[in-house]
PDB file of N, CA and C in Angstrom:
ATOM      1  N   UNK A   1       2.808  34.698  42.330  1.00  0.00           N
ATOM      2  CA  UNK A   1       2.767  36.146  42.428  1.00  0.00           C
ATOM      3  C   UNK A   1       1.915  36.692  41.287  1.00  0.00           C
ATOM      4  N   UNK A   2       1.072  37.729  41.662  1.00  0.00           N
ATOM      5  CA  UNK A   2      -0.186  37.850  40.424  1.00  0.00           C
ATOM      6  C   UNK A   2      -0.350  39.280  41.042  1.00  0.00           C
ATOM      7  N   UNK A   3      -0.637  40.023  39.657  1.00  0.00           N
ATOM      8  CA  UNK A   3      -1.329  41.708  39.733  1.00  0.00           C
ATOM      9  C   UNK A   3      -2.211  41.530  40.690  1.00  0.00           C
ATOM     10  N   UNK A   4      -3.124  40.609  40.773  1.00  0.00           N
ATOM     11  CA  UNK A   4      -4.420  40.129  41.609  1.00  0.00           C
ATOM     12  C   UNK A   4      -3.923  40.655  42.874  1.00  0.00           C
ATOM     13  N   UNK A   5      -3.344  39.721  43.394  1.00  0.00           N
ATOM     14  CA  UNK A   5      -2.658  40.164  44.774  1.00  0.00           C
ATOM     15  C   UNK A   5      -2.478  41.467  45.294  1.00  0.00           C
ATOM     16  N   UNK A   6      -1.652  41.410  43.992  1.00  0.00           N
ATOM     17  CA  UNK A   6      -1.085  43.449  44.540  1.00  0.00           C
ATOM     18  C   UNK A   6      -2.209  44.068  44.736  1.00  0.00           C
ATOM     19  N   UNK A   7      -3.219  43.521  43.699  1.00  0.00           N
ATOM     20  CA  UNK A   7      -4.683  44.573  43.880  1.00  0.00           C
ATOM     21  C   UNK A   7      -5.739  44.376  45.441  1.00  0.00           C
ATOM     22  N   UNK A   8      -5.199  43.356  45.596  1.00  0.00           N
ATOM     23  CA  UNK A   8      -5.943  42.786  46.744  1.00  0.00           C
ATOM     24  C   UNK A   8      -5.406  43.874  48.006  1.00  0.00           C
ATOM     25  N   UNK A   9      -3.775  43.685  48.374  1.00  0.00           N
ATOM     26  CA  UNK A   9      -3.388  44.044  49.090  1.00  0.00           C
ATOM     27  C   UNK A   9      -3.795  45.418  49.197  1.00  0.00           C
ATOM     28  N   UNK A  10      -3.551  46.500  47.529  1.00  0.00           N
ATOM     29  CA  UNK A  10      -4.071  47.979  48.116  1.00  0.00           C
ATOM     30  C   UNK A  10      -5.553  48.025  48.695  1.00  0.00           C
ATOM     31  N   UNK A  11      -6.249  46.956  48.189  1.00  0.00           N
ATOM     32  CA  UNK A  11      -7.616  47.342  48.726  1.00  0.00           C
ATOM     33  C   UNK A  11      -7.725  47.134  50.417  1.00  0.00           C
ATOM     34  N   UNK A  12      -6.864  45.748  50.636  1.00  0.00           N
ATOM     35  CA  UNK A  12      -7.395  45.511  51.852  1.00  0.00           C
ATOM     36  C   UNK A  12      -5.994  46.441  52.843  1.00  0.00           C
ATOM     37  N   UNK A  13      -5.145  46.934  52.014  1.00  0.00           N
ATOM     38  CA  UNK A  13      -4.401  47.882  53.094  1.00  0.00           C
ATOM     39  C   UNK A  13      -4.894  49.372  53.333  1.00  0.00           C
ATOM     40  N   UNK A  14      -5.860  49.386  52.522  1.00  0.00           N
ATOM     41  CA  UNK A  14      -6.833  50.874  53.241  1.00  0.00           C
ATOM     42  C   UNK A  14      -7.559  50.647  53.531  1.00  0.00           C
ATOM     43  N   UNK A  15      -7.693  49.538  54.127  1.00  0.00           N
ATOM     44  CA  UNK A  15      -8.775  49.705  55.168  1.00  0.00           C
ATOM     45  C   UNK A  15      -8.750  49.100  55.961  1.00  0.00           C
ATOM     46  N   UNK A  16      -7.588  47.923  56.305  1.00  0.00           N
ATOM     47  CA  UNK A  16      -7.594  47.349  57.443  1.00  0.00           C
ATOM     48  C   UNK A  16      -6.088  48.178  58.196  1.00  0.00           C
ATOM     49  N   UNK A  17      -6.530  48.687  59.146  1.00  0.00           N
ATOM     50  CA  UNK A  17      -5.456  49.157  60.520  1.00  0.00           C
ATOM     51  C   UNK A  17      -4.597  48.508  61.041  1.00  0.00           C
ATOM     52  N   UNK A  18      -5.252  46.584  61.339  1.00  0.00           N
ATOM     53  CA  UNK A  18      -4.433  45.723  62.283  1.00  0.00           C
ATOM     54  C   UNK A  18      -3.296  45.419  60.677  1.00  0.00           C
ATOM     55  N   UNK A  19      -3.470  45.342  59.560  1.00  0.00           N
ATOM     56  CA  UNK A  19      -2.679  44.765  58.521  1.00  0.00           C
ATOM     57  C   UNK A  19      -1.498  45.602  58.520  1.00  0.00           C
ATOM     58  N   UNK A  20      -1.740  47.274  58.499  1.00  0.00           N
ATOM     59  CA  UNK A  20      -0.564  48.306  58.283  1.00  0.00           C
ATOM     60  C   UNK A  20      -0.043  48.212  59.887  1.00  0.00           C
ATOM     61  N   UNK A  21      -0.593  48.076  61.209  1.00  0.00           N
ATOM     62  CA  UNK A  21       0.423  48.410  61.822  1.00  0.00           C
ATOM     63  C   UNK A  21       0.953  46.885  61.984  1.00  0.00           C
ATOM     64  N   UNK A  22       0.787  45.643  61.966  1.00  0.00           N
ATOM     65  CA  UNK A  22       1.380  45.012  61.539  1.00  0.00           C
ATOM     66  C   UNK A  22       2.776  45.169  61.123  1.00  0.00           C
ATOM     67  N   UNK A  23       2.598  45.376  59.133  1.00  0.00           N
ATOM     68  CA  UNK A  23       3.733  45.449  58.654  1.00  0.00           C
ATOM     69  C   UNK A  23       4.617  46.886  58.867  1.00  0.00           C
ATOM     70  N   UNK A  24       4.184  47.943  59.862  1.00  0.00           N
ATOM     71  CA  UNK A  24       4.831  48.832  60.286  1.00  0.00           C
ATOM     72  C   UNK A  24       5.862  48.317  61.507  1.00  0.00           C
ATOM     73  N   UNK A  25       5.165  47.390  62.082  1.00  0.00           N
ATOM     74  CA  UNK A  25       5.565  46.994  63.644  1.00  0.00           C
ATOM     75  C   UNK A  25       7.208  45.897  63.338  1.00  0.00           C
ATOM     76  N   UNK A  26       6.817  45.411  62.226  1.00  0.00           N
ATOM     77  CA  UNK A  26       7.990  44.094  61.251  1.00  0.00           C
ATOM     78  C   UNK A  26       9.777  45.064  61.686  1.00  0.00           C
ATOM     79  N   UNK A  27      10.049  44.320  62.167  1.00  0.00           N
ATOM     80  CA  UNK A  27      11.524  44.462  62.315  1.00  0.00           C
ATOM     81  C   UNK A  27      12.188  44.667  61.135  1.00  0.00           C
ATOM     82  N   UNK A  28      11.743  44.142  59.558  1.00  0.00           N
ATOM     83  CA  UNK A  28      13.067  43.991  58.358  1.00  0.00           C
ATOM     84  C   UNK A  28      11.797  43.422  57.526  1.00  0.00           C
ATOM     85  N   UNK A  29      12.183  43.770  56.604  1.00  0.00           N
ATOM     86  CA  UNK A  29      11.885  43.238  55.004  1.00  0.00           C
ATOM     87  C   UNK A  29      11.076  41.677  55.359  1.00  0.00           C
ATOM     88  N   UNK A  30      11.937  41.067  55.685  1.00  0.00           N
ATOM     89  CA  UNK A  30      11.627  39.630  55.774  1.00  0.00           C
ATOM     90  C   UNK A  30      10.492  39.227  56.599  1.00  0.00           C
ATOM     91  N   UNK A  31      10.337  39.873  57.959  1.00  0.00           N
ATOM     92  CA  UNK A  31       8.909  39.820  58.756  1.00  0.00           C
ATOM     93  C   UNK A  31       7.508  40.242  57.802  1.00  0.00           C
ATOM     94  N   UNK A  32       8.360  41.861  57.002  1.00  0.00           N
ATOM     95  CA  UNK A  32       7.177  42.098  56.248  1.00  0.00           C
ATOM     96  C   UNK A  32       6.442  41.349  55.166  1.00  0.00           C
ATOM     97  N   UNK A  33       7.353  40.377  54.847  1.00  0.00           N
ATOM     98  CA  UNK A  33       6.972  39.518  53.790  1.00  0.00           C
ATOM     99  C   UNK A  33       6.643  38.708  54.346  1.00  0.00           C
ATOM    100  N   UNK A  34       6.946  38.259  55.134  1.00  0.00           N
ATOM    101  CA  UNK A  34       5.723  37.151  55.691  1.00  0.00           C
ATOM    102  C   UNK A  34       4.178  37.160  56.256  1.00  0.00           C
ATOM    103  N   UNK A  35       4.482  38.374  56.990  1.00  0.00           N
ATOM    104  CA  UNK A  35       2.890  39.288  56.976  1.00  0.00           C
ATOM    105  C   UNK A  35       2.289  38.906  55.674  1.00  0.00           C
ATOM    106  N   UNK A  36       2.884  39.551  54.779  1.00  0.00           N
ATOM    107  CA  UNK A  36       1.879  39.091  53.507  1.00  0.00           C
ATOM    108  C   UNK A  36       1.911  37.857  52.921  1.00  0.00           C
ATOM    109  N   UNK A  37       2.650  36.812  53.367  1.00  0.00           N
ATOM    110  CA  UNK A  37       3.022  35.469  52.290  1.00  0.00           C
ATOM    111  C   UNK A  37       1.589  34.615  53.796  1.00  0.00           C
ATOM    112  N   UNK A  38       1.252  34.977  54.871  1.00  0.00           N
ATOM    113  CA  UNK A  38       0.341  34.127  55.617  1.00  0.00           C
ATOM    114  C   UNK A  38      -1.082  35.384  55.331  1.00  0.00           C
ATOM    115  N   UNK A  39      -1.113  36.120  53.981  1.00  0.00           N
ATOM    116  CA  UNK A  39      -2.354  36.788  53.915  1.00  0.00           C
ATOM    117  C   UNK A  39      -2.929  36.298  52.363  1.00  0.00           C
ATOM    118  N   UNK A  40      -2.008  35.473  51.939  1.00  0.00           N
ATOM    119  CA  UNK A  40      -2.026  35.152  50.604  1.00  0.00           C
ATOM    120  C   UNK A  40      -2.246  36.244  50.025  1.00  0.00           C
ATOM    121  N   UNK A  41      -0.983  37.669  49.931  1.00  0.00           N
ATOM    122  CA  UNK A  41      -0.738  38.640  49.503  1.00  0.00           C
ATOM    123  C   UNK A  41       0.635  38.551  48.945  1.00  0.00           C
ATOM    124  N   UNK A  42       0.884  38.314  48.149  1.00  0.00           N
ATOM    125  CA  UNK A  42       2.647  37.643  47.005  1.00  0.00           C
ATOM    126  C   UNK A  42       2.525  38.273  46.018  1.00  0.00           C
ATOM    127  N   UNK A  43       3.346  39.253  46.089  1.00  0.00           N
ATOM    128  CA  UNK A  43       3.497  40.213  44.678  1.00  0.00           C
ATOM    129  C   UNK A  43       4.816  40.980  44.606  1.00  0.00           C
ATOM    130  N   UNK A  44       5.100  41.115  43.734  1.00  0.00           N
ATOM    131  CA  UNK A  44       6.718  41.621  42.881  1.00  0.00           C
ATOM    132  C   UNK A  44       6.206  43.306  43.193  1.00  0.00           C
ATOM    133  N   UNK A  45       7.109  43.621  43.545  1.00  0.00           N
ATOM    134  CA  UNK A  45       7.392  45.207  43.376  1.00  0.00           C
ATOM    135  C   UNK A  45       6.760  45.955  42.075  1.00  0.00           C
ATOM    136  N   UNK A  46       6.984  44.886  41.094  1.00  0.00           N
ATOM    137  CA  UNK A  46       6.615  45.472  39.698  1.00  0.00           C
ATOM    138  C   UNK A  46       5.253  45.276  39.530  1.00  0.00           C
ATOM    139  N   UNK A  47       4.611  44.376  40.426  1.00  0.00           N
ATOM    140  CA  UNK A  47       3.325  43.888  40.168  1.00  0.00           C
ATOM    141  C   UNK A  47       2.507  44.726  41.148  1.00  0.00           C
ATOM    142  N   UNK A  48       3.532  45.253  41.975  1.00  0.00           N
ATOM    143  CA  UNK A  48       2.672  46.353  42.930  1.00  0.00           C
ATOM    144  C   UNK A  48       2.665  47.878  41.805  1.00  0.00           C
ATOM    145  N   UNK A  49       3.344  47.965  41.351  1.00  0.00           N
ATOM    146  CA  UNK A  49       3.245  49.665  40.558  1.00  0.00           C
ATOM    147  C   UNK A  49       2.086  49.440  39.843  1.00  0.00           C
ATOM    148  N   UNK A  50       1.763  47.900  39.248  1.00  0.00           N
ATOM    149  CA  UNK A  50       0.971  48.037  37.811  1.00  0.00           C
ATOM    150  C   UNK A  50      -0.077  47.941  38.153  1.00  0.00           C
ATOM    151  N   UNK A  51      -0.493  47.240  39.529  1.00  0.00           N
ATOM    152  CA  UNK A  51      -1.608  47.368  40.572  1.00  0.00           C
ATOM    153  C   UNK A  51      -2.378  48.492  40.716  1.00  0.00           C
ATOM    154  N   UNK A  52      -1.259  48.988  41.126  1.00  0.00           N
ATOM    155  CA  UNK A  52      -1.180  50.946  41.561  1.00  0.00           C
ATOM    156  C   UNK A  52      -1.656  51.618  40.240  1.00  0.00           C
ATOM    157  N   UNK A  53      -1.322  51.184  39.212  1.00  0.00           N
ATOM    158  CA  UNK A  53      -1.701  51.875  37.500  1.00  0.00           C
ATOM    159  C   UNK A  53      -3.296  51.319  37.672  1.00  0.00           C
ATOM    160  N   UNK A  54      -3.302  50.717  37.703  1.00  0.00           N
ATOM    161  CA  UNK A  54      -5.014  49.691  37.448  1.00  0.00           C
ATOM    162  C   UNK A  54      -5.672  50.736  38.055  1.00  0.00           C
ATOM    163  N   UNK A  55      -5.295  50.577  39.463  1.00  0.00           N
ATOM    164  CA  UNK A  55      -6.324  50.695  40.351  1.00  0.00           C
ATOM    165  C   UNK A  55      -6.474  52.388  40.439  1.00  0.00           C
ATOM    166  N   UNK A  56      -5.290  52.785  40.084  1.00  0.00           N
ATOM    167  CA  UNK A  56      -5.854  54.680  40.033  1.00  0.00           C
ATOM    168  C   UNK A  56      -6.223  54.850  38.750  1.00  0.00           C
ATOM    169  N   UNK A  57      -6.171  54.192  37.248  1.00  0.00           N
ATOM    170  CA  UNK A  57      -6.731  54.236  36.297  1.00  0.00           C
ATOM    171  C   UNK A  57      -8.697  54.161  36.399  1.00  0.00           C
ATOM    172  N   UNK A  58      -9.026  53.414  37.436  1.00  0.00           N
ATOM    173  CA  UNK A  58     -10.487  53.144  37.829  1.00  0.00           C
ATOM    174  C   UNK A  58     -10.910  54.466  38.907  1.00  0.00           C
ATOM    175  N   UNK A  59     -10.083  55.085  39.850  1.00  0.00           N
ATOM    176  CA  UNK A  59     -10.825  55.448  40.166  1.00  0.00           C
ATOM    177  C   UNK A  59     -11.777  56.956  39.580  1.00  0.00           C
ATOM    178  N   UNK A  60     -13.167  57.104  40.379  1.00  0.00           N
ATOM    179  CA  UNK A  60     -14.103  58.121  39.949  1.00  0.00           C
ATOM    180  C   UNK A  60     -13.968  59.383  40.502  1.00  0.00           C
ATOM    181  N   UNK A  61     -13.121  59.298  41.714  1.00  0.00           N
ATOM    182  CA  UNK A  61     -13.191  60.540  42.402  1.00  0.00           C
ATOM    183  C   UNK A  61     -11.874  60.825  43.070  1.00  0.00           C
ATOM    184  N   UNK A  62     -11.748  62.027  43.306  1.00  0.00           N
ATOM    185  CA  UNK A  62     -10.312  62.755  43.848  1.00  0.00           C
ATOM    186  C   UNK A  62      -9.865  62.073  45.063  1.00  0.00           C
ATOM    187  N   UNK A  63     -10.663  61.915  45.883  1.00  0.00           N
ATOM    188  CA  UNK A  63     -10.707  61.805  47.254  1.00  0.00           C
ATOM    189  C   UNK A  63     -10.368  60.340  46.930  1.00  0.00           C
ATOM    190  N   UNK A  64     -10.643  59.560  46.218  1.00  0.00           N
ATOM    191  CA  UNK A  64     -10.353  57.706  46.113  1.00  0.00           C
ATOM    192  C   UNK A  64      -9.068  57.789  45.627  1.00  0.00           C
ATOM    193  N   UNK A  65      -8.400  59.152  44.415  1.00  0.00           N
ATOM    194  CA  UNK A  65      -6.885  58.694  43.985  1.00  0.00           C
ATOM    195  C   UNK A  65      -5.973  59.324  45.001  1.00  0.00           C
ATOM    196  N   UNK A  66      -6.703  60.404  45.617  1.00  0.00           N
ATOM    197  CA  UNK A  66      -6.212  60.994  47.000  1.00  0.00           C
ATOM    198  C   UNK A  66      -5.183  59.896  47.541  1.00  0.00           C
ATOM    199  N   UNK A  67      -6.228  58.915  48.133  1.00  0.00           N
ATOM    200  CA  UNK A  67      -5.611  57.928  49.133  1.00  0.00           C
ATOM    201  C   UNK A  67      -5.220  56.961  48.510  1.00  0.00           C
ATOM    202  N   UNK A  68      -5.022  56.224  47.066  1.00  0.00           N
ATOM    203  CA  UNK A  68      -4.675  55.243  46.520  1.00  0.00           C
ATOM    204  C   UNK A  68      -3.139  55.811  46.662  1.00  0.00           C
ATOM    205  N   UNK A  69      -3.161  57.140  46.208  1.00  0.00           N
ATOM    206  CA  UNK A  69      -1.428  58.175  46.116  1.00  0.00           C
ATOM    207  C   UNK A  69      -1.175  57.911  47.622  1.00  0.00           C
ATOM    208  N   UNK A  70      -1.620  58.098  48.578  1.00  0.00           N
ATOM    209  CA  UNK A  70      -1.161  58.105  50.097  1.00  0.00           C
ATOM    210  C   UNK A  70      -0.809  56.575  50.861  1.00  0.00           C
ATOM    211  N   UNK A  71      -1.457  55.791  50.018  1.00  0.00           N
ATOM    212  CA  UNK A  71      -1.249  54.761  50.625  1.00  0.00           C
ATOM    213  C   UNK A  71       0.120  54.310  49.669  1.00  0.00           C
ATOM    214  N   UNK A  72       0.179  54.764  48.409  1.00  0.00           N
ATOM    215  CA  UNK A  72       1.244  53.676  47.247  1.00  0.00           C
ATOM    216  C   UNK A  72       2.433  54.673  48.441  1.00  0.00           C
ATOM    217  N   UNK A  73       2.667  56.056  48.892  1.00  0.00           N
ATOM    218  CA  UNK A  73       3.781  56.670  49.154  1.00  0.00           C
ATOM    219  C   UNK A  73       4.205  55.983  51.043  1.00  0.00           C
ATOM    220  N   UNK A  74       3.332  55.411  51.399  1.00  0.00           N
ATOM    221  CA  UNK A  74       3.144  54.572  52.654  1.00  0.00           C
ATOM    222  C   UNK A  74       4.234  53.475  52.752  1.00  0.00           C
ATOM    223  N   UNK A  75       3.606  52.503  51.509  1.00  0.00           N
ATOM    224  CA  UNK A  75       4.279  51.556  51.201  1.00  0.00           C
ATOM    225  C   UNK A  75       5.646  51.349  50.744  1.00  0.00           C
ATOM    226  N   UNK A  76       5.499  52.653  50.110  1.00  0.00           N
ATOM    227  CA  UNK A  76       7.106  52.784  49.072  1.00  0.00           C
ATOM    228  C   UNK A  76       8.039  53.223  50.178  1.00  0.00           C
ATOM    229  N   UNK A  77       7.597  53.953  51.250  1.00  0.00           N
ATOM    230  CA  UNK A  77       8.421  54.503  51.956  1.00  0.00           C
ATOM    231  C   UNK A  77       8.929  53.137  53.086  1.00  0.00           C
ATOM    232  N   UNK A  78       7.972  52.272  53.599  1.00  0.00           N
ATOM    233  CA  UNK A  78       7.672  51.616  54.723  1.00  0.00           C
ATOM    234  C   UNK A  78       9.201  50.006  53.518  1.00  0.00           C
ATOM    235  N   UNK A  79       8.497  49.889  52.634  1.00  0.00           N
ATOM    236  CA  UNK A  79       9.519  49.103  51.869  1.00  0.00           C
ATOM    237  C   UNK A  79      11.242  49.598  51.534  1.00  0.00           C
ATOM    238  N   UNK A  80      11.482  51.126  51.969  1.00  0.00           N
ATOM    239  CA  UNK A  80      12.763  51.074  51.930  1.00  0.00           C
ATOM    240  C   UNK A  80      12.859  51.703  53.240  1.00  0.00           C
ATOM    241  N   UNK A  81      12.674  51.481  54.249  1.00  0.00           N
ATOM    242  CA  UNK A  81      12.881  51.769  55.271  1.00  0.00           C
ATOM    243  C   UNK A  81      13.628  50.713  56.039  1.00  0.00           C
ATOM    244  N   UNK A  82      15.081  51.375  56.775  1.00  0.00           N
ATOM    245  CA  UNK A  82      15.998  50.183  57.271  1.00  0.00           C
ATOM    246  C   UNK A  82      15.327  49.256  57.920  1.00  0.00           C
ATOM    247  N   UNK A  83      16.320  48.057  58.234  1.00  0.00           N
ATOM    248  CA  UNK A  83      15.363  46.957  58.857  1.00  0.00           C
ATOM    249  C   UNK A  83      16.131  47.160  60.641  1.00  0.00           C
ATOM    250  N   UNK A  84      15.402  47.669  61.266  1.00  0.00           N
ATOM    251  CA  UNK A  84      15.578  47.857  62.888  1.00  0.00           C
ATOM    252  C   UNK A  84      16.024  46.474  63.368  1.00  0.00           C
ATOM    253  N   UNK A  85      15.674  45.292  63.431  1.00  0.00           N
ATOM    254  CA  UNK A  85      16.084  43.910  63.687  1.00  0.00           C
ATOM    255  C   UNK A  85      17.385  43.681  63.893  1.00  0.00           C
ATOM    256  N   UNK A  86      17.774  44.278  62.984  1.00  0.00           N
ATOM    257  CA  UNK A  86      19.348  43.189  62.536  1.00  0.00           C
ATOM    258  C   UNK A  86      20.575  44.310  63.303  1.00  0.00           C
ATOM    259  N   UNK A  87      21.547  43.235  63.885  1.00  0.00           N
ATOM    260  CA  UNK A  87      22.603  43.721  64.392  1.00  0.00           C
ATOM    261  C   UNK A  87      23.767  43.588  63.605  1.00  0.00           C
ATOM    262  N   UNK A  88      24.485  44.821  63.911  1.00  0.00           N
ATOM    263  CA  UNK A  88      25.892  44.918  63.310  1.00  0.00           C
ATOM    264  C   UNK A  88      26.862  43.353  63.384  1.00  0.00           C
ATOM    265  N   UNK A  89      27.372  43.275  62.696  1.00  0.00           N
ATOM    266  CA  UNK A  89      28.372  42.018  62.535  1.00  0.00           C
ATOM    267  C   UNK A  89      29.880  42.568  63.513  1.00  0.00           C
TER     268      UNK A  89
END
């Protein structure tokens, strides 16, 4: 698990479509992580914020932290969002 990753993932999750509806489409946590563990995308929650620090620390223009903010509130939301999959016991 490496900052790398996390950085990888925001880049290639704005801009690839089939990747987000993908991990939108994931039944639970666990589908979603596998989406990313067969993208060689493995990163800690914590390694995603500091990602998120990097990568809006670089950018040059409004419109680039615009969507770095839209995509981190995507994720954050899509990561605590119940897992539809699983049945009551």
């Amino acid at each position: 698990m490496t900052i790398q990753n996390a950085i990888n993932f925001i880049k290639q999750g704005q801009h690839d479509n089939d990747l987000r509806t993908r991990l939108v489409k994931a039944d639970n946590s666990q589908a979603r992580q596998e989406i990313l563990d067969q993208n060689d995308l493995i990163f800690t929650p914590e390694e995603f914020e500091e990602a998120y620090s990097l990568t809006l620390f670089k950018c040059q223009h409004q419109e680039n932290a615009d969507a770095l903010m839209e995509f981190r509130m995507w994720w954050l939301m899509l990561c605590r969002s119940p897992d539809t999959g699983a049945t009551s016991p």
